[in-house]
C-alpha atoms as a PDB file:
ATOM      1  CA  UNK A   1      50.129-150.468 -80.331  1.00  0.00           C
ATOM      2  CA  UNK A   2      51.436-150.053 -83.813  1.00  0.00           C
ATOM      3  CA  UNK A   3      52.615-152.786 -85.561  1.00  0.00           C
ATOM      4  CA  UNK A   4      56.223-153.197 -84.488  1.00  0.00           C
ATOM      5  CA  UNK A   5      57.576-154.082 -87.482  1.00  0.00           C
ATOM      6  CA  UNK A   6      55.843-151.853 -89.939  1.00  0.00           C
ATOM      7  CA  UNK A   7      56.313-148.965 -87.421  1.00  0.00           C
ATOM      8  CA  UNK A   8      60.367-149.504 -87.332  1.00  0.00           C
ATOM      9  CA  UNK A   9      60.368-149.636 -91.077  1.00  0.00           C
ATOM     10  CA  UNK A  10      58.583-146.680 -91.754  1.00  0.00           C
ATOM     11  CA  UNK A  11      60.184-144.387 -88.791  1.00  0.00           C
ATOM     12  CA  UNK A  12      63.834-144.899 -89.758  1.00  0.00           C
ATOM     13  CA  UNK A  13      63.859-145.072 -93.393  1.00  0.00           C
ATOM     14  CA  UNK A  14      65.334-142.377 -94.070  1.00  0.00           C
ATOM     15  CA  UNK A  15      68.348-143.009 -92.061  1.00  0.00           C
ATOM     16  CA  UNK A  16      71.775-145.062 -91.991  1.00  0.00           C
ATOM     17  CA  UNK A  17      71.720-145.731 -88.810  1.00  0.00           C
ATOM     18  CA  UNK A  18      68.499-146.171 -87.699  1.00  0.00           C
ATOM     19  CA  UNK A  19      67.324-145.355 -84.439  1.00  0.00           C
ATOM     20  CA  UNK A  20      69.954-145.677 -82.667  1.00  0.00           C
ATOM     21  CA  UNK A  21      69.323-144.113 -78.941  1.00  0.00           C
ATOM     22  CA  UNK A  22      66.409-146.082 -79.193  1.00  0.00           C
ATOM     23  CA  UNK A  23      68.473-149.316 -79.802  1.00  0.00           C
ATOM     24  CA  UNK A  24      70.862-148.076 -77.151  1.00  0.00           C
ATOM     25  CA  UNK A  25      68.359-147.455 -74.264  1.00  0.00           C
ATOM     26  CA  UNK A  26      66.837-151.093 -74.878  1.00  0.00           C
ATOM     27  CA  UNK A  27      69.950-153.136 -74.753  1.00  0.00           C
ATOM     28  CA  UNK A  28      71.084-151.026 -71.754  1.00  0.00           C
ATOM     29  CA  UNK A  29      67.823-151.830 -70.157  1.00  0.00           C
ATOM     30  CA  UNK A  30      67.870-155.626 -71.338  1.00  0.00           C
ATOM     31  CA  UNK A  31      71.585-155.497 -70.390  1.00  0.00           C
ATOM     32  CA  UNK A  32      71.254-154.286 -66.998  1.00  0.00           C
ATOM     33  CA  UNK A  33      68.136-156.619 -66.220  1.00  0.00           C
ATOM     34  CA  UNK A  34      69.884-159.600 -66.892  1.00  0.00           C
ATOM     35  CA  UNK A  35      72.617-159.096 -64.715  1.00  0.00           C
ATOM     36  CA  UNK A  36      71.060-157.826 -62.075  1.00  0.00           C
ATOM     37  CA  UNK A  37      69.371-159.859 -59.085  1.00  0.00           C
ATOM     38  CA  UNK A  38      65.809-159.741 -60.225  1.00  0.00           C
ATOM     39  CA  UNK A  39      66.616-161.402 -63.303  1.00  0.00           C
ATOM     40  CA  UNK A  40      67.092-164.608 -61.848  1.00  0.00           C
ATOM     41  CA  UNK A  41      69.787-165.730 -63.636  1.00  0.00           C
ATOM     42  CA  UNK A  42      72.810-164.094 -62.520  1.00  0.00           C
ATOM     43  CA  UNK A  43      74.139-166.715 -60.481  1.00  0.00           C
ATOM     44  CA  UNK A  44      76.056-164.392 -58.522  1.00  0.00           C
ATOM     45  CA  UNK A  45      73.689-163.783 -56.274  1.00  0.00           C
ATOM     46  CA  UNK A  46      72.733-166.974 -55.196  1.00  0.00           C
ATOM     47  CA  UNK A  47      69.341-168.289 -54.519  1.00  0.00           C
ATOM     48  CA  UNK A  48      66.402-168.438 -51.956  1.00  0.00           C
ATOM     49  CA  UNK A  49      66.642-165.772 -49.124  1.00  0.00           C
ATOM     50  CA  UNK A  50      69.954-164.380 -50.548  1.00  0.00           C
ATOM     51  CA  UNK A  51      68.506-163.480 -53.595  1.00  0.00           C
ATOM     52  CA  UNK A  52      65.312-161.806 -52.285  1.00  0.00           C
ATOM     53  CA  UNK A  53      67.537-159.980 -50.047  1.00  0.00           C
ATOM     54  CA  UNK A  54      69.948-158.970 -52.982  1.00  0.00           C
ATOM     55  CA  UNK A  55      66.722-157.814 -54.926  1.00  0.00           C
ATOM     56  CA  UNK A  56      65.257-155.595 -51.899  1.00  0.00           C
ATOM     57  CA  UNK A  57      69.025-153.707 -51.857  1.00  0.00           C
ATOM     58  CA  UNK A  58      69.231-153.610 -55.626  1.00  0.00           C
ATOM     59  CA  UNK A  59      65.744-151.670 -55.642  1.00  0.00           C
ATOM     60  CA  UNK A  60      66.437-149.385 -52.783  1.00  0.00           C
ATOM     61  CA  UNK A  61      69.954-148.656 -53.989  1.00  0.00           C
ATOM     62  CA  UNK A  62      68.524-147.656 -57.620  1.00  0.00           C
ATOM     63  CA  UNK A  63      65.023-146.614 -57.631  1.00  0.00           C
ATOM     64  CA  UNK A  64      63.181-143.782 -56.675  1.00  0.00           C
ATOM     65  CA  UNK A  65      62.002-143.595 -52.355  1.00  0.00           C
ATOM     66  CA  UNK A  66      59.685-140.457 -52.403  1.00  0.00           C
ATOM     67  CA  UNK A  67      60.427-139.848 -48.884  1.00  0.00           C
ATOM     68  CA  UNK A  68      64.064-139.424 -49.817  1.00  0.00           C
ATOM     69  CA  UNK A  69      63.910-137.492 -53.039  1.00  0.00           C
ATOM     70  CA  UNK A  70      61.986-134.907 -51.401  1.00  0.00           C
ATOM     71  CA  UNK A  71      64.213-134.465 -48.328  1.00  0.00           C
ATOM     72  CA  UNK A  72      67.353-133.452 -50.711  1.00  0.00           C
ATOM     73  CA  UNK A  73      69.435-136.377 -49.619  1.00  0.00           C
ATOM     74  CA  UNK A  74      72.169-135.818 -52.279  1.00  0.00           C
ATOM     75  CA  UNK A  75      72.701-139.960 -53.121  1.00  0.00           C
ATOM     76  CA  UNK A  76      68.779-139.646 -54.108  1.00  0.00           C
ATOM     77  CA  UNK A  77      68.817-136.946 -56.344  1.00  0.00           C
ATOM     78  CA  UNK A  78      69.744-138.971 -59.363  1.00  0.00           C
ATOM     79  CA  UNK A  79      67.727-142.044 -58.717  1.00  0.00           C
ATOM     80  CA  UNK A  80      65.200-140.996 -61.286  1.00  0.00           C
ATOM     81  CA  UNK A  81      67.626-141.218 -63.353  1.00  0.00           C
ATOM     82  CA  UNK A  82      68.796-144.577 -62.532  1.00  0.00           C
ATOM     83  CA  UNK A  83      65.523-145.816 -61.626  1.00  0.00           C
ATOM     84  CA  UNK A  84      64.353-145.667 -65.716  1.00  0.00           C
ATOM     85  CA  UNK A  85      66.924-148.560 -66.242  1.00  0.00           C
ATOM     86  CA  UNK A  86      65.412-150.816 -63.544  1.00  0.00           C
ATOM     87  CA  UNK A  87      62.866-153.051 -63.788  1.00  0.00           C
ATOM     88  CA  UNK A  88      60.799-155.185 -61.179  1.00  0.00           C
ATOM     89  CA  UNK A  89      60.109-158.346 -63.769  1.00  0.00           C
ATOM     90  CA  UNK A  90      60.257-159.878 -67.092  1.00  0.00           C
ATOM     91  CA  UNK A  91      56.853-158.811 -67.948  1.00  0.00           C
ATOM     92  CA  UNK A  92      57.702-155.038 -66.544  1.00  0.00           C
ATOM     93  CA  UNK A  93      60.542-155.294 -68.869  1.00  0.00           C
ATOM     94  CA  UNK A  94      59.855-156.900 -71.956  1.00  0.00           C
ATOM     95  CA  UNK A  95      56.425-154.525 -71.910  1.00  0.00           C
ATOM     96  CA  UNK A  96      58.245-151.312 -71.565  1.00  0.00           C
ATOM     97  CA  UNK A  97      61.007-152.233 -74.564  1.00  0.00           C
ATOM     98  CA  UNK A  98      58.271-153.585 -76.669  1.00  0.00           C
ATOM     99  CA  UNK A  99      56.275-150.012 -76.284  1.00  0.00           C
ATOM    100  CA  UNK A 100      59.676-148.108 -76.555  1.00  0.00           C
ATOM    101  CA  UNK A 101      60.518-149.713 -79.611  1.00  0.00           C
ATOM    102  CA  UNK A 102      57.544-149.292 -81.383  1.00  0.00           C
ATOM    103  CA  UNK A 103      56.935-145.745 -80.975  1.00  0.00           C
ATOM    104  CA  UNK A 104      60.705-144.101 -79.883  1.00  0.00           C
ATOM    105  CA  UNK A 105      62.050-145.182 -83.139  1.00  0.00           C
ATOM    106  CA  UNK A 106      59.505-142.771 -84.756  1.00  0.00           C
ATOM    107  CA  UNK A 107      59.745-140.185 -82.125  1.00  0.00           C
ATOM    108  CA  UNK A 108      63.960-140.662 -82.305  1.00  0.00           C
ATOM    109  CA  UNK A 109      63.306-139.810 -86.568  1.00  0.00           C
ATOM    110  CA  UNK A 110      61.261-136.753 -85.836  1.00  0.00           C
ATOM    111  CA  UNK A 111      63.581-135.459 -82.540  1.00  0.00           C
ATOM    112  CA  UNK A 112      67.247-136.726 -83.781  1.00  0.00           C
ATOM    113  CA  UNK A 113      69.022-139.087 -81.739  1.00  0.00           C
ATOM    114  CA  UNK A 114      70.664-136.073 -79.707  1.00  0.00           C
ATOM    115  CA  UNK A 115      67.470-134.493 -78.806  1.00  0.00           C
ATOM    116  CA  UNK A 116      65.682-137.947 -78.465  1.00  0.00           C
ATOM    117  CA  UNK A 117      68.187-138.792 -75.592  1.00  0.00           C
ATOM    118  CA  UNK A 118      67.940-135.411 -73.563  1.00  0.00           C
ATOM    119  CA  UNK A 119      63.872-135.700 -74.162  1.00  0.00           C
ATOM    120  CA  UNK A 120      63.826-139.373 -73.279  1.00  0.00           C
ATOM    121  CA  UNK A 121      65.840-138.859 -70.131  1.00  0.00           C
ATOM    122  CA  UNK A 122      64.436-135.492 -68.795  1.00  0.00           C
ATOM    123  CA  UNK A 123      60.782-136.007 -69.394  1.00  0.00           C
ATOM    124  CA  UNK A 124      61.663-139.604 -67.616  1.00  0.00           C
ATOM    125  CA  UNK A 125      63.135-137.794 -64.629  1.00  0.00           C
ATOM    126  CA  UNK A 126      60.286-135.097 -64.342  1.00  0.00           C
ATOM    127  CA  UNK A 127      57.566-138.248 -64.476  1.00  0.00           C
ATOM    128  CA  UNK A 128      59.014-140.062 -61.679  1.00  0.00           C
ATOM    129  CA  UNK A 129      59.490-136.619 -59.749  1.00  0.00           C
ATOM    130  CA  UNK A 130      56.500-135.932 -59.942  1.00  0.00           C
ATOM    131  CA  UNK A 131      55.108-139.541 -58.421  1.00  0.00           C
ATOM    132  CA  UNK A 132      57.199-138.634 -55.499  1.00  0.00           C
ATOM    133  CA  UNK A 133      55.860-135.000 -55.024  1.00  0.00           C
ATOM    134  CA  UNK A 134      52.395-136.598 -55.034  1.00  0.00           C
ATOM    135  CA  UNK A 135      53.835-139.154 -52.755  1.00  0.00           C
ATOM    136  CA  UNK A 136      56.520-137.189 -50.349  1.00  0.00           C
ATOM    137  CA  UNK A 137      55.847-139.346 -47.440  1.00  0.00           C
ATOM    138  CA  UNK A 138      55.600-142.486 -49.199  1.00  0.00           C
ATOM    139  CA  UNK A 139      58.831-144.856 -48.437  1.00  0.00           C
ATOM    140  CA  UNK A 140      57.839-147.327 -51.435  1.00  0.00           C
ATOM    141  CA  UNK A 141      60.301-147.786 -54.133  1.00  0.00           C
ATOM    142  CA  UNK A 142      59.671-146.529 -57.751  1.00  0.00           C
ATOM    143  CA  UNK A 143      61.610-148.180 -60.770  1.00  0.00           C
ATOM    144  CA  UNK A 144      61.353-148.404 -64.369  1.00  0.00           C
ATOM    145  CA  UNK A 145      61.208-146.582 -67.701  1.00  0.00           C
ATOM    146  CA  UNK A 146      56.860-146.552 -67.492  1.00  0.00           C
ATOM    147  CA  UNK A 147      57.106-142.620 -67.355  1.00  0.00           C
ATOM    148  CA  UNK A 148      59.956-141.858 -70.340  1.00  0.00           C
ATOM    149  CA  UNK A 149      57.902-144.295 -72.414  1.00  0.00           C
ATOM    150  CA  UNK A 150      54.396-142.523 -71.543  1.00  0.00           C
ATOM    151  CA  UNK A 151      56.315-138.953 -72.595  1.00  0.00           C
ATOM    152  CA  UNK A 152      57.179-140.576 -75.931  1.00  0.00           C
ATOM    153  CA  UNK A 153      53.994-141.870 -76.560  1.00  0.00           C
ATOM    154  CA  UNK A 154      52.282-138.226 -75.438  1.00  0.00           C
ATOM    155  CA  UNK A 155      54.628-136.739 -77.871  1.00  0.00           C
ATOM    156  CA  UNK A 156      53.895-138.984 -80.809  1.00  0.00           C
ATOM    157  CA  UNK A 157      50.568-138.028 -80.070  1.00  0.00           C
ATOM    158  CA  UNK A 158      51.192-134.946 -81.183  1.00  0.00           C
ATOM    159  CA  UNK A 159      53.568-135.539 -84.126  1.00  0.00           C
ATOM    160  CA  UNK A 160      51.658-138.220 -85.427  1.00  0.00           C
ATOM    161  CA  UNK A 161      47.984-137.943 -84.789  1.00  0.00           C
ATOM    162  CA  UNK A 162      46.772-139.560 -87.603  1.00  0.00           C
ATOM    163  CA  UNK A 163      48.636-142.668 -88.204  1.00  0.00           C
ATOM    164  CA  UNK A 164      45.860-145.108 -87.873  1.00  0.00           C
ATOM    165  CA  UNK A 165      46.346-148.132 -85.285  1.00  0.00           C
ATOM    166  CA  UNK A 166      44.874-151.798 -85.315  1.00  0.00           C
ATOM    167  CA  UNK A 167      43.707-152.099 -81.316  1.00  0.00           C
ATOM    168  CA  UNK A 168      42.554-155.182 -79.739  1.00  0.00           C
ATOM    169  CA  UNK A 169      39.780-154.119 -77.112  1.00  0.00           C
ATOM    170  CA  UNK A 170      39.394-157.161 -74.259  1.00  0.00           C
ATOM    171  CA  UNK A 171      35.418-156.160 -73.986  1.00  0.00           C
ATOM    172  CA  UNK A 172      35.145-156.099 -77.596  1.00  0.00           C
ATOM    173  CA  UNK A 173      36.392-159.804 -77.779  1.00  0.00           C
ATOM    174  CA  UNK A 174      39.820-158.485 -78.763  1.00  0.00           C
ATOM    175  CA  UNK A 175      38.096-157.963 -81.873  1.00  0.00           C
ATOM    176  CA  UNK A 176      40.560-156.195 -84.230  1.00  0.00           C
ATOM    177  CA  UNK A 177      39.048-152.308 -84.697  1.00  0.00           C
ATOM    178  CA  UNK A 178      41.180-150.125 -86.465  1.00  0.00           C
ATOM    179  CA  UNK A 179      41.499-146.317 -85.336  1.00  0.00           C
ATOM    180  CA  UNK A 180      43.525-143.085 -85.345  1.00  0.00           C
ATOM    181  CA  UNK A 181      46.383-143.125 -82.990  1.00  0.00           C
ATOM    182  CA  UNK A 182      45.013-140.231 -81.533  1.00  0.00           C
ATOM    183  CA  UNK A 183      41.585-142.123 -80.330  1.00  0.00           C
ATOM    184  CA  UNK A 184      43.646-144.833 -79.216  1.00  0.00           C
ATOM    185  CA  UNK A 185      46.317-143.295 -76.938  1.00  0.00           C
ATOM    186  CA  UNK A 186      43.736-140.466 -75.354  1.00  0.00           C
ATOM    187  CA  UNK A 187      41.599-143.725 -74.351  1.00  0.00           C
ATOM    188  CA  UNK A 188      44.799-145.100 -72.792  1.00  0.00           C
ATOM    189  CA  UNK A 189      45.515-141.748 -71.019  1.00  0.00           C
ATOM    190  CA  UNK A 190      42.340-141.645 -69.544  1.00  0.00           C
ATOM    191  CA  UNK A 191      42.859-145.352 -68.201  1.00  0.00           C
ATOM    192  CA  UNK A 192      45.563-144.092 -66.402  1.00  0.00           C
ATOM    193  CA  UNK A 193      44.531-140.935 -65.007  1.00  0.00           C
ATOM    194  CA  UNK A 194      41.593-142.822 -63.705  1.00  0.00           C
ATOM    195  CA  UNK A 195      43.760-145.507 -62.532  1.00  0.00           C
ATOM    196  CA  UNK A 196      46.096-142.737 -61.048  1.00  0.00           C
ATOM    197  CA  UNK A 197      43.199-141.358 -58.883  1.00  0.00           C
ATOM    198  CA  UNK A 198      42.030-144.498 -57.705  1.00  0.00           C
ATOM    199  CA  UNK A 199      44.945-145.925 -56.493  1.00  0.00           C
ATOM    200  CA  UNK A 200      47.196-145.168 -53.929  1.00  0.00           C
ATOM    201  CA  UNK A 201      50.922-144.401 -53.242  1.00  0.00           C
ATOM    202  CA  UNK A 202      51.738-148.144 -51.798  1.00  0.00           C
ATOM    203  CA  UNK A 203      52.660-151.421 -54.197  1.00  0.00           C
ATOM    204  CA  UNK A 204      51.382-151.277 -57.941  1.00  0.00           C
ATOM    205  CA  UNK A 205      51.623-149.844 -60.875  1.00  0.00           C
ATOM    206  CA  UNK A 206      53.040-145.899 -60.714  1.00  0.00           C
ATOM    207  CA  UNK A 207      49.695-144.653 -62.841  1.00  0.00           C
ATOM    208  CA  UNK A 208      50.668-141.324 -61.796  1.00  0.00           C
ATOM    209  CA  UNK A 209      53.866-141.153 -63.384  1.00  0.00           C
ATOM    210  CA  UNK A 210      52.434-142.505 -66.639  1.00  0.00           C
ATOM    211  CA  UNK A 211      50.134-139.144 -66.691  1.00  0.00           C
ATOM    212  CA  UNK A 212      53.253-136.681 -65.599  1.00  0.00           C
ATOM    213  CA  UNK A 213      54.698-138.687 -68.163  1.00  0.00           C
ATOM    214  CA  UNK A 214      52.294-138.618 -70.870  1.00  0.00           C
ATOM    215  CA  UNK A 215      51.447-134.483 -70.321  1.00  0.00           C
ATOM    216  CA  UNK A 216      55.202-133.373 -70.289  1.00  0.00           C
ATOM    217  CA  UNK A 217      56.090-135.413 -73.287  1.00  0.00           C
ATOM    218  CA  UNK A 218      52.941-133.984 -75.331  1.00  0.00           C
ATOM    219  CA  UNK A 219      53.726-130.442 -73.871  1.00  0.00           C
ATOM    220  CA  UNK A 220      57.278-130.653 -75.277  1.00  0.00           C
ATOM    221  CA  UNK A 221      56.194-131.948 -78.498  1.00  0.00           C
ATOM    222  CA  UNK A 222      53.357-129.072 -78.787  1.00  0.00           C
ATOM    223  CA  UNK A 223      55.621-126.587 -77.753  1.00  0.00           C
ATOM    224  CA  UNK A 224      58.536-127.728 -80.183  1.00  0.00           C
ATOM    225  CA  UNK A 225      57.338-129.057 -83.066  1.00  0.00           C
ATOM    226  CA  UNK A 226      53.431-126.640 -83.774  1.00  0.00           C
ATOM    227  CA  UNK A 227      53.665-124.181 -86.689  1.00  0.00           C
ATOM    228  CA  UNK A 228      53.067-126.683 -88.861  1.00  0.00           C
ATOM    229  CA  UNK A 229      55.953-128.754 -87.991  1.00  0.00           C
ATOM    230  CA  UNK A 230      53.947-132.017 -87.443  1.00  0.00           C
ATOM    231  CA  UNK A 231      54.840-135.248 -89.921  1.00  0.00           C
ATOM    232  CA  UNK A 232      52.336-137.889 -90.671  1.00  0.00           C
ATOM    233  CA  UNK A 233      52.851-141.627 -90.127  1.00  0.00           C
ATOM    234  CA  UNK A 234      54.813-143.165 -92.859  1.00  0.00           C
ATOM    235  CA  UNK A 235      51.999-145.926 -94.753  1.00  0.00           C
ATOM    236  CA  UNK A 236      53.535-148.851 -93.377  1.00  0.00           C
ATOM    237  CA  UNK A 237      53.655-147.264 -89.747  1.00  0.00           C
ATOM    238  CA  UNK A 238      49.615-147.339 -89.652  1.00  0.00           C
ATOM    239  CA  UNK A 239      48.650-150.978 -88.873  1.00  0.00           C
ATOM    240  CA  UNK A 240      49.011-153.520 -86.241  1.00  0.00           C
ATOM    241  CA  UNK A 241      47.978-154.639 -82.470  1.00  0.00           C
ATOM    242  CA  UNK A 242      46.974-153.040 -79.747  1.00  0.00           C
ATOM    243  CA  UNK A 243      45.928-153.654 -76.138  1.00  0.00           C
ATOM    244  CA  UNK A 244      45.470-149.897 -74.667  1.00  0.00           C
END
């Protein structure tokens, strides 16, 4: 991952405002987490059985159920929408906003916040769409923002190939190897296509989505933004941590 900091410096600099979809879709995420039931902290809800109960309907009410989706059922037709706002845990969430904000503030400069937003949104509804195509008969709930993220890190691929990135590679001994962004996000591609293949359409991680993801996002960026339309890295968007 690019270091957070540098990264946010570097992609809005030459703005007011900064990013500011970017901003928006993490406190709306953040925002809707906490008050939900799967926060844990909306006492609202209550505690014990109630809650888990509470959590089940808050999933199925809001995220994706293949099965659904692909039989037309009108009230389903917009949970991939809804479902990119939902998130199963702390971890899910605080990993997704940490990878949005490092590289959707860059992809927000290159885009503009109004084509950021329809990008983000779209490419997040086609990922999760896709999951359930693969998965039509599959009555497990899908939820959060995983696939928009993997379509903004496909299409900085693209617009930023050579900003160089600091990983941190667990069989290396976390060992800090700098590399060009483009080494390090095809290696994480590849993790999840072979993830996707491997695993199956019951309780886990969504790997599929992150490739739909990923491919639309670089597709859109390749077919937008070639012809010599591709920006490099700002210097202080190069370095930082990773763990692909």
């Amino acid at each position: 991952m690019i270091d957070w900091r540098g990264a946010a410096r570097g992609a809005w600099q030459g703005t007011r405002k900064g990013p500011t979809v970017t901003y928006g879709l993490i406190a709306a995420c953040c925002l809707l987490f906490v008050v939900s039931p799967v926060s844990g902290v909306n006492p609202v809800y209550g505690t014990g059985d109630a809650l888990l109960a509470a959590q089940g309907e808050h999933f199925r009410r809001w995220g994706v159920v293949p099965v659904e989706l692909m039989s037309g059922e009108p009230h389903a037709l917009l949970t991939p929408l809804t479902a990119l706002f939902v998130h199963g845990s702390w971890l899910h969430l605080l990993g997704n906003m940490l990878f949005l904000y490092v590289f959707g503030a860059m992809a927000e400069e290159r885009m503009g916040p109004a084509g950021f937003a329809l990008f983000y949104l779209s490419t997040g509804y086609l990922a999760l769409l896709g999951y359930a195509v693969a998965h039509a008969d599959s009555e497990q709930t899908l939820v959060g923002a995983s696939g928009a993220i993997s379509a903004v890190l496909g299409a900085f691929l693209f617009l930023f190939p050579r900003a160089r990135v600091t990983s941190l590679f667990p069989f290396l001994l976390f060992l800090p190897l700098r590399f060009p962004a483009w080494i390090v996000l095809i290696f994480w591609f590849v993790l999840q296509w072979l993830a996707a293949r491997a695993a199956g359409p019951g309780p886990g991680v969504a790997y599929l989505a992150h490739v739909v993801g990923f491919s639309v996002g670089f597709l859109y960026a390749w077919g937008c933004y070639r012809g010599g339309d591709r920006v490099k890295a700002p210097a202080a968007a190069t370095e930082g941590e990773s763990q692909p």
